[in-house]
N, C-alpha and C. Protein backbone atom coordinates (compact mmCIF):
# COMPACT_ATOMS: atom_id res chain seq x y z
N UNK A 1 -9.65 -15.13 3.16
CA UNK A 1 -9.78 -13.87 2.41
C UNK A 1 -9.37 -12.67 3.26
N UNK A 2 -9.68 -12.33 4.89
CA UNK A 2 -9.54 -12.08 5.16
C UNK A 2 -8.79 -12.17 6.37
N UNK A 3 -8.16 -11.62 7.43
CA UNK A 3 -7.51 -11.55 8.90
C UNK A 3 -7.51 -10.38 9.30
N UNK A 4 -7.95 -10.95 10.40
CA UNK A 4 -7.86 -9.83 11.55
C UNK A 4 -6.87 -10.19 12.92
N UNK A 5 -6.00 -9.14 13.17
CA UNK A 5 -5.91 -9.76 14.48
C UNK A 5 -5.09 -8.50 15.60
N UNK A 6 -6.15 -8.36 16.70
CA UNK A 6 -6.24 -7.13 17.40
C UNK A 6 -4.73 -6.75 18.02
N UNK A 7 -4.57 -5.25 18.32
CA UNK A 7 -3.31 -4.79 18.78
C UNK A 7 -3.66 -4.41 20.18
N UNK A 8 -2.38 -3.43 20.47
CA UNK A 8 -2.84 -2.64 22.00
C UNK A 8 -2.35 -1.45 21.80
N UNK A 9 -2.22 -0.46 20.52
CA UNK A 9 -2.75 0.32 19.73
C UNK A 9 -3.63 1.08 19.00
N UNK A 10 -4.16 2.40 19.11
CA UNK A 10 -5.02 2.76 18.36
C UNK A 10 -4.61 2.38 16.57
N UNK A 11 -3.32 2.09 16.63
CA UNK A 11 -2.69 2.23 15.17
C UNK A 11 -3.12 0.76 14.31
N UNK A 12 -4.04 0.65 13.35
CA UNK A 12 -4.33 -0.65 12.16
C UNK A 12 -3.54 -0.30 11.13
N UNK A 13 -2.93 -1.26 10.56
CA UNK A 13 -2.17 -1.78 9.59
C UNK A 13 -2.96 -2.97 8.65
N UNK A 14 -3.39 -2.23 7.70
CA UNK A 14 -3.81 -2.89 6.86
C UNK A 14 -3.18 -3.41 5.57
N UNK A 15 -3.20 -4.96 5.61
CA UNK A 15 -1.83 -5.62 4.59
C UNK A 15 -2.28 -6.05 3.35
N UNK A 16 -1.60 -5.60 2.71
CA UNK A 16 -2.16 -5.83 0.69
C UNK A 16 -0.84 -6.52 0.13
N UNK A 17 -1.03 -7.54 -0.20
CA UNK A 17 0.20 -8.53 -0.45
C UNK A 17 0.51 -8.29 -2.00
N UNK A 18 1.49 -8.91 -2.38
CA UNK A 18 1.64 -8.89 -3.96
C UNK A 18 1.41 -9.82 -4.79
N UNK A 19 1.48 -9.99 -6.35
CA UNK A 19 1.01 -10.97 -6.91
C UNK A 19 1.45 -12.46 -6.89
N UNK A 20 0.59 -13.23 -6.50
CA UNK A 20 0.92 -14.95 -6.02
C UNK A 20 0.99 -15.14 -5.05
N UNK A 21 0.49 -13.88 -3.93
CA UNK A 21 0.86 -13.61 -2.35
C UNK A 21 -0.92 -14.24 -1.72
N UNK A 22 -0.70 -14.11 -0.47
CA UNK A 22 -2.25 -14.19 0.17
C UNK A 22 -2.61 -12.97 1.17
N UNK A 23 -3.29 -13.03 2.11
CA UNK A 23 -3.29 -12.41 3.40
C UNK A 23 -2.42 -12.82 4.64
N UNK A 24 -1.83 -13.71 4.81
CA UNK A 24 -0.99 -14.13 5.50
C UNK A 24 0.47 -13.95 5.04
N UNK A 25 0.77 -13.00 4.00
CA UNK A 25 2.46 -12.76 3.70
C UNK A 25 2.88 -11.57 4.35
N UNK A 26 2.60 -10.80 4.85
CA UNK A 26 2.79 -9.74 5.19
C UNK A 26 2.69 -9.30 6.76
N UNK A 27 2.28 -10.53 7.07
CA UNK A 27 1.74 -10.48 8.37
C UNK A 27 3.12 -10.19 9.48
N UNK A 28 4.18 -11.39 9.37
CA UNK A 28 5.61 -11.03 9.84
C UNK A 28 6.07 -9.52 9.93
N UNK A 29 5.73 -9.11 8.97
CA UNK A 29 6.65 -7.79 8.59
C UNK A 29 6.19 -6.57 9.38
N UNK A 30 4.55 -7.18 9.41
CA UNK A 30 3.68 -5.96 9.85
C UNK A 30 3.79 -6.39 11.94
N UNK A 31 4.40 -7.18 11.89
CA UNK A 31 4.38 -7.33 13.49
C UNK A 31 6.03 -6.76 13.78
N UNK A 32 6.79 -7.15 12.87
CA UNK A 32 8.34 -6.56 13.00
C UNK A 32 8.16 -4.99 12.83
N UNK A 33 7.43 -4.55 11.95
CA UNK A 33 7.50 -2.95 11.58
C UNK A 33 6.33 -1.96 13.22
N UNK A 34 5.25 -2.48 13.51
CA UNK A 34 4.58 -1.92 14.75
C UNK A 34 4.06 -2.83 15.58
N UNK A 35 4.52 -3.98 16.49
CA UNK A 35 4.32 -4.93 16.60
C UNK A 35 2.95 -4.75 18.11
N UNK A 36 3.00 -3.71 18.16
CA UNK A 36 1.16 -3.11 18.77
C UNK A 36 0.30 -2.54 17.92
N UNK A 37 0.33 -2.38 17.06
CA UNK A 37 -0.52 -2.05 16.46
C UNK A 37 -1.38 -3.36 15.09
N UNK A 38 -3.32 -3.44 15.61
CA UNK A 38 -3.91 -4.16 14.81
C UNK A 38 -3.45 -4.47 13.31
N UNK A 39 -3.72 -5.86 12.84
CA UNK A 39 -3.13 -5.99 11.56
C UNK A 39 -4.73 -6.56 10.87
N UNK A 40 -4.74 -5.73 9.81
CA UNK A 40 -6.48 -6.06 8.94
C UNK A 40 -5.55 -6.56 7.63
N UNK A 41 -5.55 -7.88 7.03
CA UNK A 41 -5.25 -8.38 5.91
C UNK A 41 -6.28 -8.48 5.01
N UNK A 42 -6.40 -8.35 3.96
CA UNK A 42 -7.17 -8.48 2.58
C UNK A 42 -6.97 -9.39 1.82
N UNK A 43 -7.09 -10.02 1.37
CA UNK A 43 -6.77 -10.71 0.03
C UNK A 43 -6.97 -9.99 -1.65
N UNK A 44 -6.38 -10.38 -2.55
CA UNK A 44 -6.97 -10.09 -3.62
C UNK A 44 -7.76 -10.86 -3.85
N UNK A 45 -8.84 -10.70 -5.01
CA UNK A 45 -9.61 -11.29 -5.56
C UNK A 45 -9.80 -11.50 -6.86
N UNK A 46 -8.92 -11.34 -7.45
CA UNK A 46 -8.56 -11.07 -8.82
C UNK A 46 -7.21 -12.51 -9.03
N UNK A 47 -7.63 -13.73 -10.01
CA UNK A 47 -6.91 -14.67 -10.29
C UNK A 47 -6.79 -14.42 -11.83
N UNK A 48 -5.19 -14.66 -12.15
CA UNK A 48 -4.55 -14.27 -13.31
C UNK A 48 -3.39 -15.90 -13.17
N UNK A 49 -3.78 -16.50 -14.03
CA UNK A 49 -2.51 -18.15 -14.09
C UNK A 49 -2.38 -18.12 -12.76
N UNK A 50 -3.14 -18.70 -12.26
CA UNK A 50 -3.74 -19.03 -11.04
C UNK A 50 -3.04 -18.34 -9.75
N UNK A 51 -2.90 -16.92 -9.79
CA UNK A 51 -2.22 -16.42 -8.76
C UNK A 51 -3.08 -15.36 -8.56
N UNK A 52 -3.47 -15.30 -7.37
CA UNK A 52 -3.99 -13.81 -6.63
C UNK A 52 -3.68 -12.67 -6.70
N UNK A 53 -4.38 -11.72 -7.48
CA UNK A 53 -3.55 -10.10 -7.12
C UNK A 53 -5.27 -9.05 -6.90
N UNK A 54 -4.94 -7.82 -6.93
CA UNK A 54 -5.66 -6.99 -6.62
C UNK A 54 -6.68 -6.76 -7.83
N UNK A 55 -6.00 -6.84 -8.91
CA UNK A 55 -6.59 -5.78 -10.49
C UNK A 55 -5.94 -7.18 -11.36
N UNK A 56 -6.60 -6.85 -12.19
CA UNK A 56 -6.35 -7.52 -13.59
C UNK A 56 -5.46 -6.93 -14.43
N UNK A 57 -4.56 -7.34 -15.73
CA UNK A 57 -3.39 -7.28 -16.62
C UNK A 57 -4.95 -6.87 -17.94
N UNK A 58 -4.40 -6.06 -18.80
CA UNK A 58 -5.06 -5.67 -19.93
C UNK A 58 -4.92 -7.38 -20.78
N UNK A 59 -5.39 -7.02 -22.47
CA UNK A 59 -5.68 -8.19 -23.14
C UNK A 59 -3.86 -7.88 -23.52
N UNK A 60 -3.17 -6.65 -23.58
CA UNK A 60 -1.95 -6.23 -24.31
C UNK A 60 -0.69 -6.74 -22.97
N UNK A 61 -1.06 -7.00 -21.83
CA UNK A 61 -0.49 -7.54 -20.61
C UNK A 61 0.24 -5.90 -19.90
N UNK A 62 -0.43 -5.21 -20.29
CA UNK A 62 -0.30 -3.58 -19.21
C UNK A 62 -1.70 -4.36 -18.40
N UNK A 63 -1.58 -2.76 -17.37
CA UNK A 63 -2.70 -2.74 -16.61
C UNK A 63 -4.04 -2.20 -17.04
N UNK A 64 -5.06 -3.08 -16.37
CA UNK A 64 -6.46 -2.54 -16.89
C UNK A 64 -6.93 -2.01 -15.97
N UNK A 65 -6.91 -0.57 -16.17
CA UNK A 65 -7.23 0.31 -15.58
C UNK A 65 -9.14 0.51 -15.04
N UNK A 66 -9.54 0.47 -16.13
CA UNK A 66 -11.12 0.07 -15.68
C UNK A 66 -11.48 -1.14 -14.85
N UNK A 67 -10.78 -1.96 -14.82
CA UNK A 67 -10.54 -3.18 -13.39
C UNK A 67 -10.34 -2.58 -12.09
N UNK A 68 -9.09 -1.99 -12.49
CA UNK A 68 -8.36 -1.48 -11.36
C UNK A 68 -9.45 -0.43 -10.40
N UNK A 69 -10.02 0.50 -11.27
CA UNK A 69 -10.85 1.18 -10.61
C UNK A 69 -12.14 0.33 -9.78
N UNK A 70 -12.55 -0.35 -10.62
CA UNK A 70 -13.76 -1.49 -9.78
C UNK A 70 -13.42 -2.03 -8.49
N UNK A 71 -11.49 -2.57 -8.87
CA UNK A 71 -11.12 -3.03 -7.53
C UNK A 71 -11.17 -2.34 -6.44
N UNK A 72 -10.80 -1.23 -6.89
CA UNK A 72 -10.13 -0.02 -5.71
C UNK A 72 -11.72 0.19 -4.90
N UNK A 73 -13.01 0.66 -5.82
CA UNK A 73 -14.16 0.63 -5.61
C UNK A 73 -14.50 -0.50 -4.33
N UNK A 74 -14.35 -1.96 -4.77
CA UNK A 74 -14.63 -2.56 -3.95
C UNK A 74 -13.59 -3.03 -2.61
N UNK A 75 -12.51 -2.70 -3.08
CA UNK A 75 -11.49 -2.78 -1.49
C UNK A 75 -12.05 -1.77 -0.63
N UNK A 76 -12.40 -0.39 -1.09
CA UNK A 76 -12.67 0.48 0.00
C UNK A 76 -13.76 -0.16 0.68
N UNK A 77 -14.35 -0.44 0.05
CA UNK A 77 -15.99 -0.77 0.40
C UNK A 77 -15.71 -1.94 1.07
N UNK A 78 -15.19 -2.62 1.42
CA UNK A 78 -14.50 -3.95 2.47
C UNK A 78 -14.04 -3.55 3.34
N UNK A 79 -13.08 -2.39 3.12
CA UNK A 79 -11.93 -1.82 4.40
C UNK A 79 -12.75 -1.34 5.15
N UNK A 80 -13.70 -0.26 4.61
CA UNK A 80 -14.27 0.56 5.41
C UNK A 80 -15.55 -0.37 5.93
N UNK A 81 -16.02 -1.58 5.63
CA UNK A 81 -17.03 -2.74 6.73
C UNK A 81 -15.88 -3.11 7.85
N UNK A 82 -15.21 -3.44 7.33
CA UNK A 82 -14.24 -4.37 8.34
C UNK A 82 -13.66 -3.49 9.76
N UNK A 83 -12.87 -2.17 9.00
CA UNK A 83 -12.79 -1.25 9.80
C UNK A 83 -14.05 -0.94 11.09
N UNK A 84 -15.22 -0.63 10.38
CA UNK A 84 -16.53 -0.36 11.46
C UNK A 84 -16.52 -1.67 12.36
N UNK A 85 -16.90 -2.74 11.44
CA UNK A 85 -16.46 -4.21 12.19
C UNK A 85 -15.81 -4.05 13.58
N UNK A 86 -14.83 -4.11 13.53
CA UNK A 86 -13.94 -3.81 14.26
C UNK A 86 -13.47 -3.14 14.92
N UNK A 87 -14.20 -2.00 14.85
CA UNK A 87 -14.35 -0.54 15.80
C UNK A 87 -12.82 -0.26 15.68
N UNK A 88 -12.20 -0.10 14.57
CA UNK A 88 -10.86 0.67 14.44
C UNK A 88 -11.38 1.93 13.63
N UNK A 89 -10.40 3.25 14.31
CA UNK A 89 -10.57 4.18 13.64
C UNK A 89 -9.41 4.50 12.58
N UNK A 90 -10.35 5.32 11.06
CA UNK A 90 -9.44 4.65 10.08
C UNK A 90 -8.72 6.29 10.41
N UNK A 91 -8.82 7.06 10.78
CA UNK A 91 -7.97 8.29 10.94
C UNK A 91 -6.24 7.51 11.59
N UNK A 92 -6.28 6.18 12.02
CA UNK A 92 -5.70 5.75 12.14
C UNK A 92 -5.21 4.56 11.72
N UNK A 93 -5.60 4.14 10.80
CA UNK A 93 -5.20 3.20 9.90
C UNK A 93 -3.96 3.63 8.82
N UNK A 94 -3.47 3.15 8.18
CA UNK A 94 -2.58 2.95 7.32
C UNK A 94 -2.68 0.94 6.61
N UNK A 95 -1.73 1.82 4.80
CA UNK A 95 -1.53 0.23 4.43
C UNK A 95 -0.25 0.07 4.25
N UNK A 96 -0.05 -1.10 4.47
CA UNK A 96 1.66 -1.53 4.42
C UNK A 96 1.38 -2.76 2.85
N UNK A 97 1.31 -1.82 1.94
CA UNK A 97 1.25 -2.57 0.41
C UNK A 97 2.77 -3.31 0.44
N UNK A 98 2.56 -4.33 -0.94
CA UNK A 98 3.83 -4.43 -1.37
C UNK A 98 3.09 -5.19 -2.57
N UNK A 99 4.13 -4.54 -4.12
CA UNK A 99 3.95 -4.73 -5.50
C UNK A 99 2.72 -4.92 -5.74
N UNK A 100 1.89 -5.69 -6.16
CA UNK A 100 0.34 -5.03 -6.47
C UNK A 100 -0.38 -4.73 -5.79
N UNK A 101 0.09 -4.81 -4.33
CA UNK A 101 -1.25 -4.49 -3.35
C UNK A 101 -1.00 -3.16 -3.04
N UNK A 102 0.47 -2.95 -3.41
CA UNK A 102 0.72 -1.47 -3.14
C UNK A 102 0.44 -0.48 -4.20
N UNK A 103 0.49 -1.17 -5.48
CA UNK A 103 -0.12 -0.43 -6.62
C UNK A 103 -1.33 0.13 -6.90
N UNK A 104 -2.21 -1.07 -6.18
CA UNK A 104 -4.08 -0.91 -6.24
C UNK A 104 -3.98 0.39 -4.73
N UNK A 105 -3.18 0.42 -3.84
CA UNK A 105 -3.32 1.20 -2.79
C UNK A 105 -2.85 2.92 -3.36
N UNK A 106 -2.04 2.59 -3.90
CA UNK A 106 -1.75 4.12 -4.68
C UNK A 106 -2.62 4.34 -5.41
N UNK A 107 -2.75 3.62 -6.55
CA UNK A 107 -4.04 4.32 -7.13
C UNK A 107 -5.46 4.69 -6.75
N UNK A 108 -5.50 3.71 -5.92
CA UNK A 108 -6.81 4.41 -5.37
C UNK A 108 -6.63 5.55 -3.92
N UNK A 109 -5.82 5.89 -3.67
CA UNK A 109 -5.31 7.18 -3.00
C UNK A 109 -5.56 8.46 -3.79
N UNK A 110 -4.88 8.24 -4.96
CA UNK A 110 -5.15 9.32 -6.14
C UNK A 110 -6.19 9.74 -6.55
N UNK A 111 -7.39 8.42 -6.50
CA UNK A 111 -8.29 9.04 -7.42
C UNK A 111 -9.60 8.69 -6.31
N UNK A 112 -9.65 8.15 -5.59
CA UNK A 112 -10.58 7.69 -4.47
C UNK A 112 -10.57 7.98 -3.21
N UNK A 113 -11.73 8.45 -2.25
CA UNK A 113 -11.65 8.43 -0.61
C UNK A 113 -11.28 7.08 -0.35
N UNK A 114 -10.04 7.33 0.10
CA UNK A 114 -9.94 5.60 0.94
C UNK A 114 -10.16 6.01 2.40
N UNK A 115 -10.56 4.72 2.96
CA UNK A 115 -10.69 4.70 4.33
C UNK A 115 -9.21 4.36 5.59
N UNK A 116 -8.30 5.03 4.91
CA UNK A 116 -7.42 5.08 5.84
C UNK A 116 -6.50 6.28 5.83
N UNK A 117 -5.45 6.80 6.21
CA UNK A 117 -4.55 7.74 6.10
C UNK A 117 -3.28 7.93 5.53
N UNK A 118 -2.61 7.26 6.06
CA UNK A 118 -0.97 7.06 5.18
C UNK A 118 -0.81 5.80 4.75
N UNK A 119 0.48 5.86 3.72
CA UNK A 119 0.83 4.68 3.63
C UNK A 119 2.21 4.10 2.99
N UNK A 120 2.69 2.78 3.59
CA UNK A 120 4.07 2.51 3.30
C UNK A 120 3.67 0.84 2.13
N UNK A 121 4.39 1.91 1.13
CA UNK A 121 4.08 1.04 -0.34
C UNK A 121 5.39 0.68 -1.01
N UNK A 122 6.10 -0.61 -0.20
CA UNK A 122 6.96 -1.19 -0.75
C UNK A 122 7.08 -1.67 -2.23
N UNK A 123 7.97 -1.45 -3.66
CA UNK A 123 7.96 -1.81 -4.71
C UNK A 123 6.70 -0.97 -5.37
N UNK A 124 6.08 -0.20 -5.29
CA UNK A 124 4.89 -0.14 -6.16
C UNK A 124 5.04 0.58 -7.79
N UNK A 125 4.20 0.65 -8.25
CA UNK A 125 4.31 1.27 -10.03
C UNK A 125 3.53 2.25 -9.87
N UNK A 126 3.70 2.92 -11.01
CA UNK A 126 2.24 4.06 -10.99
C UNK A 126 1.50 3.32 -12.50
N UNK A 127 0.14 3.36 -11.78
CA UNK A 127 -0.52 2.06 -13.08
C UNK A 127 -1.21 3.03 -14.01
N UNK A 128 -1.21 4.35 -13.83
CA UNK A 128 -1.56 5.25 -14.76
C UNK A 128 -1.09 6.38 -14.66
N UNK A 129 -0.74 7.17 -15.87
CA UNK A 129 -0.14 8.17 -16.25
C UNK A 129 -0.65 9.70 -15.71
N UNK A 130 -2.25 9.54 -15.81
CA UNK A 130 -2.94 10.37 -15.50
C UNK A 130 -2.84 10.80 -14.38
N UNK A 131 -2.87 12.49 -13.89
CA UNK A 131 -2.92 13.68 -12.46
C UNK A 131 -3.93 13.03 -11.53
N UNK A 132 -2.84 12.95 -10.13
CA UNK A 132 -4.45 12.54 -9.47
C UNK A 132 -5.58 13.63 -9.20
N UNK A 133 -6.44 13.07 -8.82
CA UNK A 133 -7.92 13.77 -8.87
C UNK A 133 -8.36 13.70 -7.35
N UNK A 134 -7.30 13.86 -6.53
CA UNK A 134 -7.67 13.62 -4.64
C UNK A 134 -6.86 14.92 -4.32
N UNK A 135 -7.00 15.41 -3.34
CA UNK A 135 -5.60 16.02 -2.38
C UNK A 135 -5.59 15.08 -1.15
N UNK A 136 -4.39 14.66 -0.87
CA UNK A 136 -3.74 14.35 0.09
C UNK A 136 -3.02 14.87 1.42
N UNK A 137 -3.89 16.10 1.28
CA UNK A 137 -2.96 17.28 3.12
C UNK A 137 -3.19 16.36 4.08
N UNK A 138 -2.15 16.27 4.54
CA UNK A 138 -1.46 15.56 5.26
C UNK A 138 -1.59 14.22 5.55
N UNK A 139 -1.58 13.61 4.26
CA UNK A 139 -1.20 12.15 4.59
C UNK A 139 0.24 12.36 4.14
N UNK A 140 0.92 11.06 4.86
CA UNK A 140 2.07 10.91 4.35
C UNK A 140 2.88 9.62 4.12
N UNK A 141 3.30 9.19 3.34
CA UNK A 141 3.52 8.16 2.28
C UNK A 141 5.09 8.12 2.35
N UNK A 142 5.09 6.30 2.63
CA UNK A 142 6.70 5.90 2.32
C UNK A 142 6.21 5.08 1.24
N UNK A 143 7.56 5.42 -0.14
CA UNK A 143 7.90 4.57 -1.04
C UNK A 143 9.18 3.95 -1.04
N UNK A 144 9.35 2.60 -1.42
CA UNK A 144 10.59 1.96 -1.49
C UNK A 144 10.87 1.51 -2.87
N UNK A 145 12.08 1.46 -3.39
CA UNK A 145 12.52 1.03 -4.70
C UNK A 145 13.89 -0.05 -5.03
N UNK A 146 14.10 -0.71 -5.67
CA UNK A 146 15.00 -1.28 -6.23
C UNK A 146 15.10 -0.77 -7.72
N UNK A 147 16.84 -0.27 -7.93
CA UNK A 147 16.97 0.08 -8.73
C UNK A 147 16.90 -1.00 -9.75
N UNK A 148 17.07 -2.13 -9.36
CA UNK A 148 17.59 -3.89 -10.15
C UNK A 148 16.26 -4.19 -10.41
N UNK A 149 14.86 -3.20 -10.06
CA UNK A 149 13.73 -3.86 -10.09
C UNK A 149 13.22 -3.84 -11.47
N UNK A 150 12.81 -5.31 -11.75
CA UNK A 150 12.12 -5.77 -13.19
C UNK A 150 10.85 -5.06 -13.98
N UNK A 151 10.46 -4.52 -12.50
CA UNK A 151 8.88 -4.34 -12.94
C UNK A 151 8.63 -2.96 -12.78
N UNK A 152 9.51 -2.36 -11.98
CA UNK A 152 9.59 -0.52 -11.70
C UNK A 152 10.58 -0.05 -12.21
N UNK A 153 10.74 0.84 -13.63
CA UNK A 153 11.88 1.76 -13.71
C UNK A 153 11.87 2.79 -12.55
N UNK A 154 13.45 3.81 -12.86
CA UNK A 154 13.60 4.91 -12.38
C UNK A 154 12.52 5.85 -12.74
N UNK A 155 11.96 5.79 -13.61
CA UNK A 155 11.06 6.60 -14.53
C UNK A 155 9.67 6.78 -13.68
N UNK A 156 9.53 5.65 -13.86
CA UNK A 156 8.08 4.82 -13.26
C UNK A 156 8.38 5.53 -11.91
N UNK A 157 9.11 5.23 -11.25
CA UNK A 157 8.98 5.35 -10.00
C UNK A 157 9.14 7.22 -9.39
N UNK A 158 9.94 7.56 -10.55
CA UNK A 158 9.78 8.81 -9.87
C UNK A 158 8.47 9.41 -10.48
N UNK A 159 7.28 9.01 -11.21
CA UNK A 159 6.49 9.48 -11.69
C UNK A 159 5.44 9.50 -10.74
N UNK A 160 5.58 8.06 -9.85
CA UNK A 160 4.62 7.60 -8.45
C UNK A 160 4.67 8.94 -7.80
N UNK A 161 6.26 9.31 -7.43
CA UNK A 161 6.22 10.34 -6.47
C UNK A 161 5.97 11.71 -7.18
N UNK A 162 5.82 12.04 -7.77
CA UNK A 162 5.21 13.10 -8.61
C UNK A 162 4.01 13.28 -8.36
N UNK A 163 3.15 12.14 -8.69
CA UNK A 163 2.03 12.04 -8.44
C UNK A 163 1.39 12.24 -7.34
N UNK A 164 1.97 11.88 -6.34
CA UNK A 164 1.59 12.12 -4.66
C UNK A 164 2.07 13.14 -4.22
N UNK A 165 2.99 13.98 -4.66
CA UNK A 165 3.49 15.08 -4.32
C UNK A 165 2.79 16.59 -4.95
N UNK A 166 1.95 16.23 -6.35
CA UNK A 166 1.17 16.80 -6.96
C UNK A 166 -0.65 17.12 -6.34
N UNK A 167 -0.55 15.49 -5.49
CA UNK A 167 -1.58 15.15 -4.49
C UNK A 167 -1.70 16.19 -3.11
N UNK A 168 -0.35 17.19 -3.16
CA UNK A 168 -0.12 17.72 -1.83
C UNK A 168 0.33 16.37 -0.44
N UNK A 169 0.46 15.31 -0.71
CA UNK A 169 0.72 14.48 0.10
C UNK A 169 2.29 14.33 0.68
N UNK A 170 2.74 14.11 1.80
CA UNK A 170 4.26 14.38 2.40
C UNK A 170 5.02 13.13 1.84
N UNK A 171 5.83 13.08 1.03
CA UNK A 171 6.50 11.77 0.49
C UNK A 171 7.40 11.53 1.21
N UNK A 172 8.25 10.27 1.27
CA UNK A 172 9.32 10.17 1.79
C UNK A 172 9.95 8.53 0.95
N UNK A 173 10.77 8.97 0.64
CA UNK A 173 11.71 7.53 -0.67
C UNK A 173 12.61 6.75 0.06
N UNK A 174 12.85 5.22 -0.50
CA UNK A 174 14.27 5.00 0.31
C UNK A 174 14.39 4.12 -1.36
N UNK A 175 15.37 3.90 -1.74
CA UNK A 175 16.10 3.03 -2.96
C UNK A 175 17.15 2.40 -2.66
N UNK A 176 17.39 1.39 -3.11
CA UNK A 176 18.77 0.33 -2.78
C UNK A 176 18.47 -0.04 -4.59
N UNK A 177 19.73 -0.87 -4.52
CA UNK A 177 20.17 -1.46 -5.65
C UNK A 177 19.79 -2.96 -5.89
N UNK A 178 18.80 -3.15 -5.34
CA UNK A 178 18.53 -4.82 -5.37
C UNK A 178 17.23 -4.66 -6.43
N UNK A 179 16.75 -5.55 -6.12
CA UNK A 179 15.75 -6.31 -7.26
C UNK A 179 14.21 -5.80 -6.64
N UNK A 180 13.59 -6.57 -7.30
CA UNK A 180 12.37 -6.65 -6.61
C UNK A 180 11.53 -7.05 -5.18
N UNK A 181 12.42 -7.95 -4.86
CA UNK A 181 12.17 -8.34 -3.23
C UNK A 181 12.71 -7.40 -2.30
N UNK A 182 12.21 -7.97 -1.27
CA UNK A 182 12.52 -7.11 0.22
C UNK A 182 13.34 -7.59 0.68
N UNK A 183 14.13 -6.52 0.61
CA UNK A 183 16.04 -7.01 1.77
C UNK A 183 15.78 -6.27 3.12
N UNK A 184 16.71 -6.31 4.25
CA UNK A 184 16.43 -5.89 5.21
C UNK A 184 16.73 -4.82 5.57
N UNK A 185 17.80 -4.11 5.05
CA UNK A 185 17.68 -2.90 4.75
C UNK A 185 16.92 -1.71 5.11
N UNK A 186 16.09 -2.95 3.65
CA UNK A 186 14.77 -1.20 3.33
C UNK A 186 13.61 -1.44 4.51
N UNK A 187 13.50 -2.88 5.39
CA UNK A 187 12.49 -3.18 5.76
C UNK A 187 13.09 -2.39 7.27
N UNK A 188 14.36 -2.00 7.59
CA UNK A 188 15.09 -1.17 8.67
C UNK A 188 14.44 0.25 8.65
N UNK A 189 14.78 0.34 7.27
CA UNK A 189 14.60 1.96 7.11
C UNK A 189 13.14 2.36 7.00
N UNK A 190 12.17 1.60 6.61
CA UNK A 190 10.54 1.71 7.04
C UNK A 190 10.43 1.51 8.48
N UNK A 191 11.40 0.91 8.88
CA UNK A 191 10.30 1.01 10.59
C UNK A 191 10.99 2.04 11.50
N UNK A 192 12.02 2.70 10.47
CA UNK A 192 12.62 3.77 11.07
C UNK A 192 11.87 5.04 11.00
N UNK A 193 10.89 4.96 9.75
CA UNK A 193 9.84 6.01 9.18
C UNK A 193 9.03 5.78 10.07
N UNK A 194 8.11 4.55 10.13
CA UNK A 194 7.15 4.26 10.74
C UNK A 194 7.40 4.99 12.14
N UNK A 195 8.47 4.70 12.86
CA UNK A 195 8.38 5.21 14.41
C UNK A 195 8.17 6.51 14.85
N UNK A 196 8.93 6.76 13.78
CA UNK A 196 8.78 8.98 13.54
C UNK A 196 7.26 9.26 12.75
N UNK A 197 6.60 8.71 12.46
CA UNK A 197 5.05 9.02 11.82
C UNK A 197 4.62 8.81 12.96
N UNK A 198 4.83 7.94 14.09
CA UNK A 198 3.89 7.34 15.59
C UNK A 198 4.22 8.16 16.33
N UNK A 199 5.31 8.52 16.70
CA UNK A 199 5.61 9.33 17.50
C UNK A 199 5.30 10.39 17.23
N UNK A 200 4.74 11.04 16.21
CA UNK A 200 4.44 12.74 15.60
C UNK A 200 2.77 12.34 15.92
N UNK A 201 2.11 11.30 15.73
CA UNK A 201 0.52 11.44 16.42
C UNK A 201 0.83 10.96 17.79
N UNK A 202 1.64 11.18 18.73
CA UNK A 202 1.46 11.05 19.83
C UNK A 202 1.86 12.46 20.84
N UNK A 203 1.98 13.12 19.99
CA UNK A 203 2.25 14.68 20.35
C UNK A 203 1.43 15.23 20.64
């Protein structure tokens, strides 16, 4: 359900996988993207045709938003044990989402204290329409997109960044023309973000 496994970094990376994913998918990426800095994995807990995700699908197969909130409720409330656990400070944490783990991580940015600071949310949706209800000064947030993607319009996606930008939060986009998966590319151009976010708290 969970992983931990320590850096030589103040910097945690906390990994939220996507749907049919575990705690162990993300783990590669998160050692290629800050490969000193702690990695805290989560699992979902939420089984839908027998695959793991964060939140539950409505009875209409949208998102159920009153799930979603429970989830978000209880991820913080995990992050922030595990975090103390572990004597990481979350002023230095971040999540490295991807597709629902990055979805449940946005939304609950918007509308919830989470226990961490920025975050790089590969593929995500905005799972509700509604203004967020947080400010975000100075966190700052990478989104990634595929235009070819099944599950994120252009629409959708520029509505995410609306939303976080409405949040007062510092956005920053990258888009390619592929699909829904991760090409290497975009996974270049996040750790190109990532280094310039590390290097600006080391000032």
């Amino acid at each position: 359900m969970t992983i931990y496994e320590p850096g030589t970094s103040a910097t945690t990376l906390i990994l939220l996988h996507g749907t049919g994913g575990s705690e162990h998918d993300l783990i590669p990426i998160a050692k290629f993207l800050a490969p000193d800095a702690a990695r805290l994995a989560i699992g979902g807990r939420v089984r839908e045709n027998d695959q793991a995700r964060y939140f539950a699908h409505s009875a209409d197969g949208g998102f159920d938003l009153t799930d979603a909130k429970r989830q978000a409720t209880w991820l913080i409330g995990e992050l922030t044990k595990l975090l103390t656990t572990y004597q990481r400070d979350p002023q230095h944490a971040m999540v490295l989402g991807y597709s629902n783990g990055a979805n449940l991580a946005a939304y609950a940015m918007l509308h919830q204290a989470v226990p961490w600071q920025d975050a790089m949310l590969l593929h995500p949706v905005a799972i509700s329409p509604q203004q967020p209800t947080r400010r975000l000064v100075n966190r700052r947030i990478w989104l990634t997109h595929g235009s070819g993607d099944p599950y994120s319009t252009k629409e959708n996606f520029a509505l995410l960044q609306t939303q976080f930008t409405q949040a007062f939060a510092a956005v920053a986009t990258y888009s390619h023309r592929r699909g829904h998966a991760l090409i290497k590319a975009e996974l270049n151009a996040t750790s190109r973000w990532l280094k310039t976010i590390l290097e600006e708290d080391t000032k």
